[in-house]
PDB file of N, CA and C in Angstrom:
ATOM      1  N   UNK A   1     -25.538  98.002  40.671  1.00  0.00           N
ATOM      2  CA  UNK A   1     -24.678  96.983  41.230  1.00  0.00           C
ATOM      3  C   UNK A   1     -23.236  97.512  41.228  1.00  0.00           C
ATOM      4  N   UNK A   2     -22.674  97.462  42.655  1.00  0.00           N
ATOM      5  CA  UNK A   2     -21.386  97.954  42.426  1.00  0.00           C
ATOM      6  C   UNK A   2     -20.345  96.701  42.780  1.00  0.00           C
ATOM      7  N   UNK A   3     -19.283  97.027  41.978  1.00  0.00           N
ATOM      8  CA  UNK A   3     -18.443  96.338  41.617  1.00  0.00           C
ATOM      9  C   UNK A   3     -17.475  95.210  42.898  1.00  0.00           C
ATOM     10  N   UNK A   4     -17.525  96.309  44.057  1.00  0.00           N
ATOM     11  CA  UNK A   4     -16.917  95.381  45.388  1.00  0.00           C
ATOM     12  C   UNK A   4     -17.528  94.547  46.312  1.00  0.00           C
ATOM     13  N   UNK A   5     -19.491  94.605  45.758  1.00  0.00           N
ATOM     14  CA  UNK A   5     -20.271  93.882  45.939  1.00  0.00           C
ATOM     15  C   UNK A   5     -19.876  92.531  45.374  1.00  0.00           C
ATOM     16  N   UNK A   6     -19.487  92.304  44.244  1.00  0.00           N
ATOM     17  CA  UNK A   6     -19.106  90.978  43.421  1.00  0.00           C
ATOM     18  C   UNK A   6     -17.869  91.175  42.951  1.00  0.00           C
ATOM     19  N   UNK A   7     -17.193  91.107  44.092  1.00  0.00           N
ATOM     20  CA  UNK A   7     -15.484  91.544  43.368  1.00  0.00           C
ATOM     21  C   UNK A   7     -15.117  89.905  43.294  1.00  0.00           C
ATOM     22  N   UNK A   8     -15.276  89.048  44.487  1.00  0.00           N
ATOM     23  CA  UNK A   8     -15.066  87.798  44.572  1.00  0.00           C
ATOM     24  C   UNK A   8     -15.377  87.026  42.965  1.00  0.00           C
ATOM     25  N   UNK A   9     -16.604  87.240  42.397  1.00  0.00           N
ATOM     26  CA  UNK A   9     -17.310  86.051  41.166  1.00  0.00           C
ATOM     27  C   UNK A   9     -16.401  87.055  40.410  1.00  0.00           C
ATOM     28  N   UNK A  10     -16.377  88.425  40.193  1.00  0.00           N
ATOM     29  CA  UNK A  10     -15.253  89.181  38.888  1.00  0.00           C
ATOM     30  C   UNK A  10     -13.952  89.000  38.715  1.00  0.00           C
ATOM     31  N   UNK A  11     -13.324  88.501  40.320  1.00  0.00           N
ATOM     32  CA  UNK A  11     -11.949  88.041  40.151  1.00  0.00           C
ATOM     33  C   UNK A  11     -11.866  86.292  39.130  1.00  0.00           C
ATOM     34  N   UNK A  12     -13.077  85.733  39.416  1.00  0.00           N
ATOM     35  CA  UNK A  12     -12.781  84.640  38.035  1.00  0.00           C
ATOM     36  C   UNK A  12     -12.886  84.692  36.706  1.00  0.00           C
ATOM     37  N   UNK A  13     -13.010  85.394  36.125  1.00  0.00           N
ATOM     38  CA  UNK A  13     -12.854  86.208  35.082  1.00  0.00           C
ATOM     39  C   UNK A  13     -13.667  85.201  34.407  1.00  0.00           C
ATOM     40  N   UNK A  14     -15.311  85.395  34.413  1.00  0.00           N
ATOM     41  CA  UNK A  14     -15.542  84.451  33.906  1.00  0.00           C
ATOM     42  C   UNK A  14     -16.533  85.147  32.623  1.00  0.00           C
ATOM     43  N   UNK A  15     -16.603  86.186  32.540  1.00  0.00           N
ATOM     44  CA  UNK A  15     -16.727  86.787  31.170  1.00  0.00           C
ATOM     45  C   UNK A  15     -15.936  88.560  31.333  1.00  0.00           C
ATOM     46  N   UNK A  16     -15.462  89.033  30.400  1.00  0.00           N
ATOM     47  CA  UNK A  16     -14.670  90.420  30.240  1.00  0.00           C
ATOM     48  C   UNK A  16     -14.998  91.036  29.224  1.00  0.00           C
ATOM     49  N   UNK A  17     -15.269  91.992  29.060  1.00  0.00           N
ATOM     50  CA  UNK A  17     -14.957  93.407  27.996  1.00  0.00           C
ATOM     51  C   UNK A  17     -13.565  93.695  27.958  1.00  0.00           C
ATOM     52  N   UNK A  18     -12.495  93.181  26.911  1.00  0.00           N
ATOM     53  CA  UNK A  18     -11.487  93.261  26.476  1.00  0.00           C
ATOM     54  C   UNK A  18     -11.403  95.248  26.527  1.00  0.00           C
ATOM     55  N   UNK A  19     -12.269  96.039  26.143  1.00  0.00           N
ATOM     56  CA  UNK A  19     -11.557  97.147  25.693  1.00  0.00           C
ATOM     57  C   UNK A  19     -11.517  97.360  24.193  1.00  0.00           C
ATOM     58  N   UNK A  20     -11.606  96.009  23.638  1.00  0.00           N
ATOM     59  CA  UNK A  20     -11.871  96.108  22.081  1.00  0.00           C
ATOM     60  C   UNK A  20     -12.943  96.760  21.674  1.00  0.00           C
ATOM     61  N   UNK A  21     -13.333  96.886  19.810  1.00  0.00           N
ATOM     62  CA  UNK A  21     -14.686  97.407  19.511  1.00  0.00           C
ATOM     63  C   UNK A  21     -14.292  96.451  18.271  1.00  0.00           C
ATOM     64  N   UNK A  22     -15.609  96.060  17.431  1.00  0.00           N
ATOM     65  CA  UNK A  22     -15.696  95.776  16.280  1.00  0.00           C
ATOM     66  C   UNK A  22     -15.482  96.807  15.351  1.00  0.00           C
ATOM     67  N   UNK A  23     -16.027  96.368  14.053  1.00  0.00           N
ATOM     68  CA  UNK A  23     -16.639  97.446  12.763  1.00  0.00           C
ATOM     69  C   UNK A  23     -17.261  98.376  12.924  1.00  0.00           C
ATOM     70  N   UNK A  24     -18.573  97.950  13.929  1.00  0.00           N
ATOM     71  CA  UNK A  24     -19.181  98.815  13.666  1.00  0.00           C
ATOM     72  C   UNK A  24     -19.112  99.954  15.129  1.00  0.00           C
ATOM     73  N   UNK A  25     -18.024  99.958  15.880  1.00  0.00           N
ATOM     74  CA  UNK A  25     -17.866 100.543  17.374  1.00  0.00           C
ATOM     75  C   UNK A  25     -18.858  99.709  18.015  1.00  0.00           C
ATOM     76  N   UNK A  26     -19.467  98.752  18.233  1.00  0.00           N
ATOM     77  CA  UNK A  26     -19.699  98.042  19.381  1.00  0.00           C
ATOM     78  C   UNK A  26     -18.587  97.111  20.277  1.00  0.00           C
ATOM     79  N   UNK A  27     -18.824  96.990  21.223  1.00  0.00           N
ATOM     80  CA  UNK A  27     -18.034  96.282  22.634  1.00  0.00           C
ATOM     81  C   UNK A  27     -17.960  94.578  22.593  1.00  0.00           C
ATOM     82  N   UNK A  28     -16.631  94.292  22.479  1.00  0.00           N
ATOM     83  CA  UNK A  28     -16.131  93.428  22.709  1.00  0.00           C
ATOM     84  C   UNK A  28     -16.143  92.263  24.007  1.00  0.00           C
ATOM     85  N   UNK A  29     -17.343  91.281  24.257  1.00  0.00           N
ATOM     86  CA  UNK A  29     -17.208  90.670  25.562  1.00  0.00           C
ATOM     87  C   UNK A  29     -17.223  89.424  25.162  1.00  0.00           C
ATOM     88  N   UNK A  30     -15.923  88.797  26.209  1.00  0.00           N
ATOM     89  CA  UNK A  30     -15.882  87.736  26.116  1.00  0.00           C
ATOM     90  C   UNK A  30     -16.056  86.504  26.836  1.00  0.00           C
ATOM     91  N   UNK A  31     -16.759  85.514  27.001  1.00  0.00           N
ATOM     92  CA  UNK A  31     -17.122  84.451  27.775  1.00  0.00           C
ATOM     93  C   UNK A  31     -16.389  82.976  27.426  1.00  0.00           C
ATOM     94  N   UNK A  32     -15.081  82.942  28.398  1.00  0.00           N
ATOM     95  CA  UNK A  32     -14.073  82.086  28.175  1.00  0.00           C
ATOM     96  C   UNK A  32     -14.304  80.751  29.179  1.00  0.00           C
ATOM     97  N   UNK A  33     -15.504  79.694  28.132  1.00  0.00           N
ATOM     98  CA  UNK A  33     -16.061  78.808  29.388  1.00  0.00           C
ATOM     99  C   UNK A  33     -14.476  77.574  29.512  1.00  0.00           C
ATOM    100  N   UNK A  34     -14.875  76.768  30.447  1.00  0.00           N
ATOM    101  CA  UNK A  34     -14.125  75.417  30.641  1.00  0.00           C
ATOM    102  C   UNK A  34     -14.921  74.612  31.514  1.00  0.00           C
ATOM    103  N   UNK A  35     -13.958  73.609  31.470  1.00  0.00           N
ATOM    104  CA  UNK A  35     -14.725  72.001  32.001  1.00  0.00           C
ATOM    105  C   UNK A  35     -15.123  72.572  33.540  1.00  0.00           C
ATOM    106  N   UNK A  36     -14.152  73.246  34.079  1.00  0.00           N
ATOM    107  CA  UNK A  36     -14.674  73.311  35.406  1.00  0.00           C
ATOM    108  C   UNK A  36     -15.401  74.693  35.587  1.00  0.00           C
ATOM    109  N   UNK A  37     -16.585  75.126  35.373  1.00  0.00           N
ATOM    110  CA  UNK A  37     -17.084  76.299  35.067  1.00  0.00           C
ATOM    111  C   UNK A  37     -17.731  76.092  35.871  1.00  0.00           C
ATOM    112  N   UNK A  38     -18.001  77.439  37.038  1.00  0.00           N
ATOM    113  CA  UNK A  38     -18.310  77.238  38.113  1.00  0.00           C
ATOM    114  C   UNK A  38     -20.052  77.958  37.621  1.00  0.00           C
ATOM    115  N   UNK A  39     -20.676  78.132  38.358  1.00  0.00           N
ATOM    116  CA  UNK A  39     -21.989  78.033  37.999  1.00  0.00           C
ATOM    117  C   UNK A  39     -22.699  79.421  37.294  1.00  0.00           C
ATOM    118  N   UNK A  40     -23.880  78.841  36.489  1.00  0.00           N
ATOM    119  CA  UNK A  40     -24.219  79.751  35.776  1.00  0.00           C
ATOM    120  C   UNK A  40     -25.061  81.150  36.496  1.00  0.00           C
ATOM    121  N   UNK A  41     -25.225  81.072  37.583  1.00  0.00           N
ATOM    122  CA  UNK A  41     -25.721  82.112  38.447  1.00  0.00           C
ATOM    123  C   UNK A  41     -24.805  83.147  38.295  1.00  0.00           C
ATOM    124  N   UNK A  42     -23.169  82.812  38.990  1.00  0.00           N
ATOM    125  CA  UNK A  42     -22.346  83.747  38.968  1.00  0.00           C
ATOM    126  C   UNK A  42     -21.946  83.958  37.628  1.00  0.00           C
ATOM    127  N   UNK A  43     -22.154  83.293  36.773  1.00  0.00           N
ATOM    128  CA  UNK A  43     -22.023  84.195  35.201  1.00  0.00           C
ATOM    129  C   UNK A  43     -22.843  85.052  34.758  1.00  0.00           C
ATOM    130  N   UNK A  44     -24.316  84.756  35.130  1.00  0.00           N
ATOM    131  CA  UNK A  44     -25.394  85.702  34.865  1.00  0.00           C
ATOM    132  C   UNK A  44     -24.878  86.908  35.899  1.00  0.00           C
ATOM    133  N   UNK A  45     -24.365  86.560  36.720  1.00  0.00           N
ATOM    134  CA  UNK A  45     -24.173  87.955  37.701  1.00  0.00           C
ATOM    135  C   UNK A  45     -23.003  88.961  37.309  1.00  0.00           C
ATOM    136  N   UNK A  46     -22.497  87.959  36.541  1.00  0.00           N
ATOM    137  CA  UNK A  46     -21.003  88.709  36.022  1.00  0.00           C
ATOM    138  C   UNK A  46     -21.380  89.620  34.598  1.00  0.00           C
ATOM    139  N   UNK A  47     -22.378  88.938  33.894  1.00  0.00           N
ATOM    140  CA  UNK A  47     -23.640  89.580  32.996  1.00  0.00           C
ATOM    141  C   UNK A  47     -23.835  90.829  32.879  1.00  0.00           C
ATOM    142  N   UNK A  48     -24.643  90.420  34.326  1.00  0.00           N
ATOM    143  CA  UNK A  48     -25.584  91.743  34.650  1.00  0.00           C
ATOM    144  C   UNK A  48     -24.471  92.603  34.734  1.00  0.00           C
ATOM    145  N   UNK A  49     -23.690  92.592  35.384  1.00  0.00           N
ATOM    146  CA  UNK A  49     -22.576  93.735  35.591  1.00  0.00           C
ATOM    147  C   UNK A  49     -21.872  94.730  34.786  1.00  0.00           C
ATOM    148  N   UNK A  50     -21.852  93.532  33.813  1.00  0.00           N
ATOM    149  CA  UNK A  50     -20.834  94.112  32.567  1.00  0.00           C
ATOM    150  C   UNK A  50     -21.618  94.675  31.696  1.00  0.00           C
ATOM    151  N   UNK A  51     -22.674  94.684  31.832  1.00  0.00           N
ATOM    152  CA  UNK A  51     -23.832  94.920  30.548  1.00  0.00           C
ATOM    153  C   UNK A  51     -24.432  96.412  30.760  1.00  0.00           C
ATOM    154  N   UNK A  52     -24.271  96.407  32.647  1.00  0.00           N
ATOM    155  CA  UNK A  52     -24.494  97.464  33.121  1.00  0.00           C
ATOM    156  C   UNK A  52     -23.639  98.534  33.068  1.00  0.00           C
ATOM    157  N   UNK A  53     -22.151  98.379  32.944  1.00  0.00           N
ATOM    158  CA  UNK A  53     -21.180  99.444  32.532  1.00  0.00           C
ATOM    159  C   UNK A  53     -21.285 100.183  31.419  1.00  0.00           C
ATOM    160  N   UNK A  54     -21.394  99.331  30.359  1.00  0.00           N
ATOM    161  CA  UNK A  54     -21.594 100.921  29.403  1.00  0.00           C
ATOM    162  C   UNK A  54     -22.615 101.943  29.188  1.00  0.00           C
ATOM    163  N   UNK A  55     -22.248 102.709  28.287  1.00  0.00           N
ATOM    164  CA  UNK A  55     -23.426 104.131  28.599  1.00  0.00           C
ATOM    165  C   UNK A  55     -24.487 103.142  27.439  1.00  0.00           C
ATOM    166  N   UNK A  56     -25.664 104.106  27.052  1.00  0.00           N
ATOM    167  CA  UNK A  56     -26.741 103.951  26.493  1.00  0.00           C
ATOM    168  C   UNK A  56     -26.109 103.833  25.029  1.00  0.00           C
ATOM    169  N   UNK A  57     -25.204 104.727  25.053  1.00  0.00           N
ATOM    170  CA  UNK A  57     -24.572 104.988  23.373  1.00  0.00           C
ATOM    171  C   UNK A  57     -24.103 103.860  22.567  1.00  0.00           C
ATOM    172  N   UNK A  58     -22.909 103.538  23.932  1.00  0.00           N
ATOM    173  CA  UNK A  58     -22.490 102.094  23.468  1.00  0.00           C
ATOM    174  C   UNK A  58     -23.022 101.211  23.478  1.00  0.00           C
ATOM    175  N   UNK A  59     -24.040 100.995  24.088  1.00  0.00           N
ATOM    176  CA  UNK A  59     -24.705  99.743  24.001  1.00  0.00           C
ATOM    177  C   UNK A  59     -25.765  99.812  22.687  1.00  0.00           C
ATOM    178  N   UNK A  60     -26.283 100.842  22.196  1.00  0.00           N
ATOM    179  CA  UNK A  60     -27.508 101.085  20.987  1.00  0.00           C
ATOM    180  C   UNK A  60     -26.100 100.311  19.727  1.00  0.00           C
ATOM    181  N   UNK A  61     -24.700 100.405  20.300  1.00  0.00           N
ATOM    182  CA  UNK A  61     -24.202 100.067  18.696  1.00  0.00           C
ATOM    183  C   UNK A  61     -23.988  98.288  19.194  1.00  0.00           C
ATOM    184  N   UNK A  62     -24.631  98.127  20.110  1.00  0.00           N
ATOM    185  CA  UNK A  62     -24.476  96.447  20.278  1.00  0.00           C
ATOM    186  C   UNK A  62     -23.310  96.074  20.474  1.00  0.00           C
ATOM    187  N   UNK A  63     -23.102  94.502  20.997  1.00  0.00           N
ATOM    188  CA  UNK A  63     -22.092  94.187  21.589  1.00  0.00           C
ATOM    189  C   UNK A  63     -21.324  92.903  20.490  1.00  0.00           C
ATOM    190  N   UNK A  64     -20.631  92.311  20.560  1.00  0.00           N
ATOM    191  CA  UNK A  64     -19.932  91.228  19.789  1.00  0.00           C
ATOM    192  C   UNK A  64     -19.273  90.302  20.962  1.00  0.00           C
ATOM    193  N   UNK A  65     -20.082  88.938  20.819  1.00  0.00           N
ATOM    194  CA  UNK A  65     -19.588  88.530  22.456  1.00  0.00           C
ATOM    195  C   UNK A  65     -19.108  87.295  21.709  1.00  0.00           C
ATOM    196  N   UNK A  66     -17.473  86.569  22.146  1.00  0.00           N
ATOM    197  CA  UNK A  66     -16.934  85.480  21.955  1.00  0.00           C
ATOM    198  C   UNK A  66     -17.065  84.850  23.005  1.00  0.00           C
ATOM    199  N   UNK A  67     -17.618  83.490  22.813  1.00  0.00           N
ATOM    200  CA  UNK A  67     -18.057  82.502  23.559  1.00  0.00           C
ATOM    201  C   UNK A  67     -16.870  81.209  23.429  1.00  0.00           C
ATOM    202  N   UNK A  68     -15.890  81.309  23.654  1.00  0.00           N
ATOM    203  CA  UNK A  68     -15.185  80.248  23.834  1.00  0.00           C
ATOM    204  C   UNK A  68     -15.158  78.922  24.608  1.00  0.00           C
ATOM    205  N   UNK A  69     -15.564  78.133  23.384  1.00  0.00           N
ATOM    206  CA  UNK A  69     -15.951  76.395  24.434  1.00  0.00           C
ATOM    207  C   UNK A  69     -15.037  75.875  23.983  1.00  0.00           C
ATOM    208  N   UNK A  70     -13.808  75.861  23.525  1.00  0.00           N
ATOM    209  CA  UNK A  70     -12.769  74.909  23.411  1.00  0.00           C
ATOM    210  C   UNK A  70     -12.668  73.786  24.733  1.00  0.00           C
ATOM    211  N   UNK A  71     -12.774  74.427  25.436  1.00  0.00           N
ATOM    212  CA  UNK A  71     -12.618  73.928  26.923  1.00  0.00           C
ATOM    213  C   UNK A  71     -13.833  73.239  27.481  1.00  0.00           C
ATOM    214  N   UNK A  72     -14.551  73.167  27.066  1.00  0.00           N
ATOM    215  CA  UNK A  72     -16.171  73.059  27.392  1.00  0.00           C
ATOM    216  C   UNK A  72     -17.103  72.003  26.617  1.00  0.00           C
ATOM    217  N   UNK A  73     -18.118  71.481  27.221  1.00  0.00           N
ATOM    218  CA  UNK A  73     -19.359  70.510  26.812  1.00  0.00           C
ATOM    219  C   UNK A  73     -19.756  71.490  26.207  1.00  0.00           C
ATOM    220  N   UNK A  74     -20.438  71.079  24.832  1.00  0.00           N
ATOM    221  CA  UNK A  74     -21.265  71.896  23.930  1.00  0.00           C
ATOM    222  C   UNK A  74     -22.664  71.748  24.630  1.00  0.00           C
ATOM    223  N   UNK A  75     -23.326  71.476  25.404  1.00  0.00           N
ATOM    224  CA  UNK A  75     -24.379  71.379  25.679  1.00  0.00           C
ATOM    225  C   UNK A  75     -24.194  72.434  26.841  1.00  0.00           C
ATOM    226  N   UNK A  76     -23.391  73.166  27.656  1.00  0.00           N
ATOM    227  CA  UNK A  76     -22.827  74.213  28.697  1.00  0.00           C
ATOM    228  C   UNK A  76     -22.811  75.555  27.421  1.00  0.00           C
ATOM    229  N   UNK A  77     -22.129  75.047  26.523  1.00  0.00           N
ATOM    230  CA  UNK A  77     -22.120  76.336  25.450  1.00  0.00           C
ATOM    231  C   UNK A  77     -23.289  76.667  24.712  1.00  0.00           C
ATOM    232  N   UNK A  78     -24.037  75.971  24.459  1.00  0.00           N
ATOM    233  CA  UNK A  78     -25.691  76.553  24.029  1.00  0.00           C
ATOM    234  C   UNK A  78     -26.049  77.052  25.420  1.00  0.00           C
ATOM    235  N   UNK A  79     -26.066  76.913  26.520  1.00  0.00           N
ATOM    236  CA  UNK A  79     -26.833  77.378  27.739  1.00  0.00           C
ATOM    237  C   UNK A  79     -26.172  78.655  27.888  1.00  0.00           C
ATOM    238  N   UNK A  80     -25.097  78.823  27.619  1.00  0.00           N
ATOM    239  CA  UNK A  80     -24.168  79.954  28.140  1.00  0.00           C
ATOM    240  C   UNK A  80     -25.093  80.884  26.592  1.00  0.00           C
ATOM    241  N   UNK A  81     -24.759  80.618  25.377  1.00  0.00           N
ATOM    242  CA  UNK A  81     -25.368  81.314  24.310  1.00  0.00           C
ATOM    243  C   UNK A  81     -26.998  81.908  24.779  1.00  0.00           C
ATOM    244  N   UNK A  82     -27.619  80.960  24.985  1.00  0.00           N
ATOM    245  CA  UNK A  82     -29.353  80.952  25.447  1.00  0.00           C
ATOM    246  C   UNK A  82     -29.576  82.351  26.555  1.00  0.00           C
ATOM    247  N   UNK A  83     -28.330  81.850  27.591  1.00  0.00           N
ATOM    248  CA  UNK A  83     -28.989  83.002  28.558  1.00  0.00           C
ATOM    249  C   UNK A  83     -28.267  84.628  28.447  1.00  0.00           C
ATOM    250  N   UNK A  84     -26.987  84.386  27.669  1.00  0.00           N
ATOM    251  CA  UNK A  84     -26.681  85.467  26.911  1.00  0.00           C
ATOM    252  C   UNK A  84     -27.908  86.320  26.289  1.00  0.00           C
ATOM    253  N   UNK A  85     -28.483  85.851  24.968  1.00  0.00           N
ATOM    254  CA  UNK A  85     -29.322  85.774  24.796  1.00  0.00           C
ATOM    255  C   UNK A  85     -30.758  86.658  25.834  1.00  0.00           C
ATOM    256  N   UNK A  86     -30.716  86.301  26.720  1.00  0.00           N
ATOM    257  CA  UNK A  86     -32.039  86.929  27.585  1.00  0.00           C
ATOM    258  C   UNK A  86     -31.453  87.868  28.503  1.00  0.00           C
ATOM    259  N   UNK A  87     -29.917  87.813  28.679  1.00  0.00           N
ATOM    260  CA  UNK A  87     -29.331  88.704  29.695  1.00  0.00           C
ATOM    261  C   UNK A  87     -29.456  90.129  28.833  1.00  0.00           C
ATOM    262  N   UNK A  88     -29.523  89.830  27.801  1.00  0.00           N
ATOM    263  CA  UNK A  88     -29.596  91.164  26.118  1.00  0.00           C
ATOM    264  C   UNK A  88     -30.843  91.773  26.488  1.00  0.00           C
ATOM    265  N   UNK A  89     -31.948  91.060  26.586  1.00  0.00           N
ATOM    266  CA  UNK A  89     -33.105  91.364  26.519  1.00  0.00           C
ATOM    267  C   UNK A  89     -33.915  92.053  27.527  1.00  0.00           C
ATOM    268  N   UNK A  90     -33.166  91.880  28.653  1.00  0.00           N
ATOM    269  CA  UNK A  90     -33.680  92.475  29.916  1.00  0.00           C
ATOM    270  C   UNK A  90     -32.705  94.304  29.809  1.00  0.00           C
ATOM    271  N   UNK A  91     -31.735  94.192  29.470  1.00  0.00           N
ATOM    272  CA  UNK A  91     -30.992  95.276  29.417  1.00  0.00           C
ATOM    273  C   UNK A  91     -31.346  96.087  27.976  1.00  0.00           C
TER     274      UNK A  91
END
């Protein structure tokens, strides 16, 4: 998947890899939901994308993903967690 294919859903920045690492050198992504969160398709797509950028290396040391629902129905933030969750599993 290349990137100018879904430049439109990446310009909403609706999840990012800061560039950070934890403790243990794994990747920093973050999923900054709100009330008006446009749909979970284009987040899974924004997912797939980001999950797909790093090499094999970085990804074996796992990722550390902040899910921010300040802004958000907790019942949107378990769904966002859940398919996190399976977006891991396919990759």
């Amino acid at each position: 998947m290349e990137a100018t294919v879904i430049l439109p859903i990446l310009k909403k920045k609706l999840a990012f890899l800061s560039g950070g690492k934890d403790r243990r050198s794994g990747l920093i992504l973050t999923i900054p939901l709100s009330s008006d969160q446009t749909s979970l398709e284009e987040l899974s797509t924004t997912l797939d994308y980001l999950l797909s950028i790093p090499s094999e290396k970085c990804k074996a040391r796992g990722f550390t993903v902040i899910v921010d629902g300040r802004k958000s129905q907790w019942n949107t933030v378990k769904t966002v967690v859940l398919m996190f969750c399976l977006q891991l599993t396919i990759h």
